[in-house]
Protein backbone atom coordinates (compact mmCIF):
# COMPACT_ATOMS: atom_id res chain seq x y z
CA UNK A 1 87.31 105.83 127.38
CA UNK A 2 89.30 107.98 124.91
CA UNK A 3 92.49 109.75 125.32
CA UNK A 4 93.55 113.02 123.75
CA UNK A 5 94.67 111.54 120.31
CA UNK A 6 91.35 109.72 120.10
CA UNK A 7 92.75 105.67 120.80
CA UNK A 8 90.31 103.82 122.80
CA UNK A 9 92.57 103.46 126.39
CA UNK A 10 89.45 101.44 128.01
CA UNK A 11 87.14 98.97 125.54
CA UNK A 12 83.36 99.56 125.64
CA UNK A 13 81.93 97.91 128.01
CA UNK A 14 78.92 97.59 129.97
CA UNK A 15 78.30 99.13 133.23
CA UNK A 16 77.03 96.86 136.11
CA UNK A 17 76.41 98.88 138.98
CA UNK A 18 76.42 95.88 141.19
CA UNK A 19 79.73 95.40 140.26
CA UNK A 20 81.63 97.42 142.97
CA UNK A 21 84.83 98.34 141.27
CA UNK A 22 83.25 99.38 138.03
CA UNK A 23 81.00 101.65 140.31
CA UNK A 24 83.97 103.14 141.84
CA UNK A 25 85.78 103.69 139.12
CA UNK A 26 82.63 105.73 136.97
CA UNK A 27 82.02 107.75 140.27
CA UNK A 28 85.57 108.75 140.81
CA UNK A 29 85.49 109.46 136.64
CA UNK A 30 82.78 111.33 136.75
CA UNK A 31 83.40 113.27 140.18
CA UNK A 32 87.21 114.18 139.25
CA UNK A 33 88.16 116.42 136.18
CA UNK A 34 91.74 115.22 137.06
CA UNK A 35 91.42 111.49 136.97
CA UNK A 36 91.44 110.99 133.38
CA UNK A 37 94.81 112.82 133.54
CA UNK A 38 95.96 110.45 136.49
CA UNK A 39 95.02 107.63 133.92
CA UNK A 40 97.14 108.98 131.09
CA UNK A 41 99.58 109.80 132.82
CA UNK A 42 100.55 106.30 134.32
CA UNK A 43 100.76 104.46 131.08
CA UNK A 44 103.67 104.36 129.61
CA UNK A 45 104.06 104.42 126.28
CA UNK A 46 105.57 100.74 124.96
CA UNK A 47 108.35 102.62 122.45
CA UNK A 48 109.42 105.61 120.60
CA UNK A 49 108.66 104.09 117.62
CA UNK A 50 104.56 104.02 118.88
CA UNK A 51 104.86 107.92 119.29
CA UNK A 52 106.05 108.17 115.69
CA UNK A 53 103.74 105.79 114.23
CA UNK A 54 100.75 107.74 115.71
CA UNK A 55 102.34 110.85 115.03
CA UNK A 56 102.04 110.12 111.29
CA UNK A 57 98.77 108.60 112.15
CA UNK A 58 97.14 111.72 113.32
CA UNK A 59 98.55 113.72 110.64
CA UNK A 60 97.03 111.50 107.88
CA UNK A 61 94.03 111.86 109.77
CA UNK A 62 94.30 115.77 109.81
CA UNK A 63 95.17 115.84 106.20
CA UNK A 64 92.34 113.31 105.05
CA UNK A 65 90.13 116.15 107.45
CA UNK A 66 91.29 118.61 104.85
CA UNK A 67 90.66 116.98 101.35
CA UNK A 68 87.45 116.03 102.38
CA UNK A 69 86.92 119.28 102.90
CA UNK A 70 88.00 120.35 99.86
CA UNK A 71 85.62 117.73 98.46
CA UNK A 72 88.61 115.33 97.73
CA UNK A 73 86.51 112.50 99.85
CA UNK A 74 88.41 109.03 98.46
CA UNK A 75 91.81 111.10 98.91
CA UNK A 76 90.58 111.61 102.47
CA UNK A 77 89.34 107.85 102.70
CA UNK A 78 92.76 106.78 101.36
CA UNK A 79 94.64 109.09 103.78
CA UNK A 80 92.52 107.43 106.78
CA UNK A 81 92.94 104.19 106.12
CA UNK A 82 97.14 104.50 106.22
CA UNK A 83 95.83 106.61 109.56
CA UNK A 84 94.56 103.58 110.91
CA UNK A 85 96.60 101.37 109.70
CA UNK A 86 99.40 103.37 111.72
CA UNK A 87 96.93 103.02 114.82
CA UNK A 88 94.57 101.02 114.66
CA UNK A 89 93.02 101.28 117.71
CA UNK A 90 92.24 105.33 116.94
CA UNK A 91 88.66 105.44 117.36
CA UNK A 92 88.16 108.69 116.11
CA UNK A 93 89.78 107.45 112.63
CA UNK A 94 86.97 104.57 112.86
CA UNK A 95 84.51 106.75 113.31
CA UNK A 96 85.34 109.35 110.79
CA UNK A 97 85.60 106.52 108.23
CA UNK A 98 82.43 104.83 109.28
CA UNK A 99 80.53 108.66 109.01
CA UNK A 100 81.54 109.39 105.61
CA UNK A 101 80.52 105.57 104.25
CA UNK A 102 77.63 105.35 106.46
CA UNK A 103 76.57 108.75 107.00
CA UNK A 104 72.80 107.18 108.35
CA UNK A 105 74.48 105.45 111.05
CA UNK A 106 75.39 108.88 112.23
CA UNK A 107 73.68 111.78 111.08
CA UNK A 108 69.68 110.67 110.46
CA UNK A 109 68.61 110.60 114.33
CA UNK A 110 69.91 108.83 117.29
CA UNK A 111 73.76 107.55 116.59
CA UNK A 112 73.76 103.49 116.15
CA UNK A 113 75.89 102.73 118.72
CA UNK A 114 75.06 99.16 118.45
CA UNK A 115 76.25 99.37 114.81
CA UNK A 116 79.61 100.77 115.34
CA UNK A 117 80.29 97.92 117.81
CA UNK A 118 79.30 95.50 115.63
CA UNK A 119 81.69 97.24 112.85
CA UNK A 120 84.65 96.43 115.10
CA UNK A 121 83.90 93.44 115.88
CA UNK A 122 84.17 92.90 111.74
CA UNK A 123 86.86 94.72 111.20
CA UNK A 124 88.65 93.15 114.19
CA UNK A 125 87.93 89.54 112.21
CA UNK A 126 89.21 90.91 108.90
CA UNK A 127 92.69 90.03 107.57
């Protein structure tokens, strides 16, 4: 699950409907605009210094949105990757970066889901 600024609040994960919580918690997702809200709303950020950092994070992001645009695309890769490097758990940034290097995995039929996982998972063992 994804909050407003795009960070990934809940991890992918499968769904077991057998699994009564997880059942629960997709039905009461999916049944109440609000709850997302309710979600948001209890965390707490962990410092001021977090709201800055992905402050500056989503303006990179915006700006690297704009030089691609205006056909500027390894100004807009640079601009993304000190985006994510702000916040790295932004999946929106991943997935922006991803489309424009891998624009197959995205655009020529179904999206590979399974791809972008595995992407994390390498990027999350990277240095």
């Amino acid at each position: 699950m994804i909050d407003e600024a795009g960070r990934l609040v809940k991890a992918p994960f499968n769904v077991n409907v057998k699994n009564q919580e997880t059942l629960e918690m997709l039905e009461k997702w999916l049944s109440d605009p609000d709850y997302n809200t309710v979600l948001l709303r209890e965390m707490k950020p962990s410092s001021k210094t977090v709201v800055k950092t992905n402050a500056e994070a989503a303006a990179r992001f915006q700006l690297g949105l704009v030089l691609l645009e205006e056909g500027k695309k390894e100004e807009a890769m640079a601009e993304w990757r000190k985006a994510l490097a702000l916040d790295p758990q932004n999946w929106i940034i991943h997935k922006q970066i991803w489309a424009v290097e891998n624009p197959d995995k995205f655009y020529d039929g179904d999206v590979d889901y399974g791809w972008q996982k595995a992407q994390l998972e390498k990027e999350k063992s990277e240095p």
